[in-house]
Protein backbone atom coordinates (compact mmCIF):
# COMPACT_ATOMS: atom_id res chain seq x y z
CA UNK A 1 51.01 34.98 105.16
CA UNK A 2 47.49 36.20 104.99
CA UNK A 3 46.08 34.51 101.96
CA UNK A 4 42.88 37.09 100.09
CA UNK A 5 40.20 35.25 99.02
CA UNK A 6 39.45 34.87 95.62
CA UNK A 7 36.01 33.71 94.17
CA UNK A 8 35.11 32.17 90.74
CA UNK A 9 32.60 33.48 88.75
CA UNK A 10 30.69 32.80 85.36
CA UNK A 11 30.57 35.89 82.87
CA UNK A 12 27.93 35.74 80.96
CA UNK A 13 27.96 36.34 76.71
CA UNK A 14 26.60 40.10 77.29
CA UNK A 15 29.66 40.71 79.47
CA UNK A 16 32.45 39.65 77.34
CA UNK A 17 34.01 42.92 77.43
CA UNK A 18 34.99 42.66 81.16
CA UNK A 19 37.35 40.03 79.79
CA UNK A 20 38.89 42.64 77.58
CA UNK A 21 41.89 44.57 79.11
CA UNK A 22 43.20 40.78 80.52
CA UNK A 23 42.94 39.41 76.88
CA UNK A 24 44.57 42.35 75.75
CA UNK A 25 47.49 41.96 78.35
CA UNK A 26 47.61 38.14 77.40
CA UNK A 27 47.96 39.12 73.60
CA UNK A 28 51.16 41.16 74.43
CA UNK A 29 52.63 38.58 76.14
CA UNK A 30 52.50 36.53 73.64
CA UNK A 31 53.53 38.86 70.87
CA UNK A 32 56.45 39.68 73.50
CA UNK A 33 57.62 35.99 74.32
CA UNK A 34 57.04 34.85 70.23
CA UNK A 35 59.52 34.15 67.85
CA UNK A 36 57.62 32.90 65.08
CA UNK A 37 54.06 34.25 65.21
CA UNK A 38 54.43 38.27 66.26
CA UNK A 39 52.52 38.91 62.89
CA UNK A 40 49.61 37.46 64.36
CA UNK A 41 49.37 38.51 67.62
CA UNK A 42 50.36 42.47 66.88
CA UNK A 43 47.17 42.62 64.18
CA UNK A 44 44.33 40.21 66.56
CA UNK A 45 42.45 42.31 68.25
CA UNK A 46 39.94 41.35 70.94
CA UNK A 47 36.96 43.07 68.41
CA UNK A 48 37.64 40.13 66.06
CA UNK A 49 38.02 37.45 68.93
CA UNK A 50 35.10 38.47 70.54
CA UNK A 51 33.09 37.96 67.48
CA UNK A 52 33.96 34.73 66.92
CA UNK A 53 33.59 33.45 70.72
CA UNK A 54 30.13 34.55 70.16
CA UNK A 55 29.08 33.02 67.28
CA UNK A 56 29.80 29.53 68.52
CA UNK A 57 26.93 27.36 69.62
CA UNK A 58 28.20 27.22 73.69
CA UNK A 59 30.00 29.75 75.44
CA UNK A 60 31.32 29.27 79.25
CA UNK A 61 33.32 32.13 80.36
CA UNK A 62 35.18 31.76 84.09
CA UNK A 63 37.37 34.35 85.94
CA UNK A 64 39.13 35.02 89.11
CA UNK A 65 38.46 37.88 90.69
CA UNK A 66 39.52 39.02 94.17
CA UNK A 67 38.16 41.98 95.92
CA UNK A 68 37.11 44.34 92.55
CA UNK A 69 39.39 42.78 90.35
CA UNK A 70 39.86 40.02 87.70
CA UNK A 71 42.73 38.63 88.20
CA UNK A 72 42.43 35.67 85.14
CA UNK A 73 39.79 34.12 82.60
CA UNK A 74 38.94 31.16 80.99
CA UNK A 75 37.19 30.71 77.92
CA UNK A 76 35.93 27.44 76.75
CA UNK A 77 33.48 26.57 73.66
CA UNK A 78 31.17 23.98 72.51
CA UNK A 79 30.70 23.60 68.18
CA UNK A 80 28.83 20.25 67.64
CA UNK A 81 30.85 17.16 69.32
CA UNK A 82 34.12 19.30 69.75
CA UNK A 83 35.20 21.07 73.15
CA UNK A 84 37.63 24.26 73.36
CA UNK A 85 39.15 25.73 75.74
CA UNK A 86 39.62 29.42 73.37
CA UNK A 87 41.58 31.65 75.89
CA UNK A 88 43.67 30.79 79.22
């Protein structure tokens, strides 16, 4: 099996939006897979969850990409003493 490499890399605040069509693609999973909480996830929109990712005090944003692509994210968040991981 020839295995691609894949590197991490740090997005910074002013490049949220490369995030964007994976969040959007995570959303709709999870409107497709809920039972209880389609409500929510057909009305968020990544406009309204990108606002609030940036208004807290520490921002880290991670994602996989291999070759030209992202292939996953990670956003994690730092208010005060408390730690969040905000999107997987």
């Amino acid at each position: 099996m020839n295995r691609q490499e894949m590197d991490i890399l740090e997005i910074s605040k002013e490049s949220i939006n490369e995030i964007e069509p994976l969040w959007e693609e995570l959303n709709y999973l999870h409107y497709e897979k809920s039972s209880y909480f389609k409500d929510h996830f057909s009305s968020s929109t990544f406009k309204e969850r990108r606002k609030k990712m940036l208004e807290t005090e520490k921002l880290l944003i991670l994602a996989v990409k291999k070759e030209d692509e992202l292939m996953g994210f990670c956003v994690a968040s730092v208010n005060g003493k408390i730690g969040e991981i905000d999107s997987l």
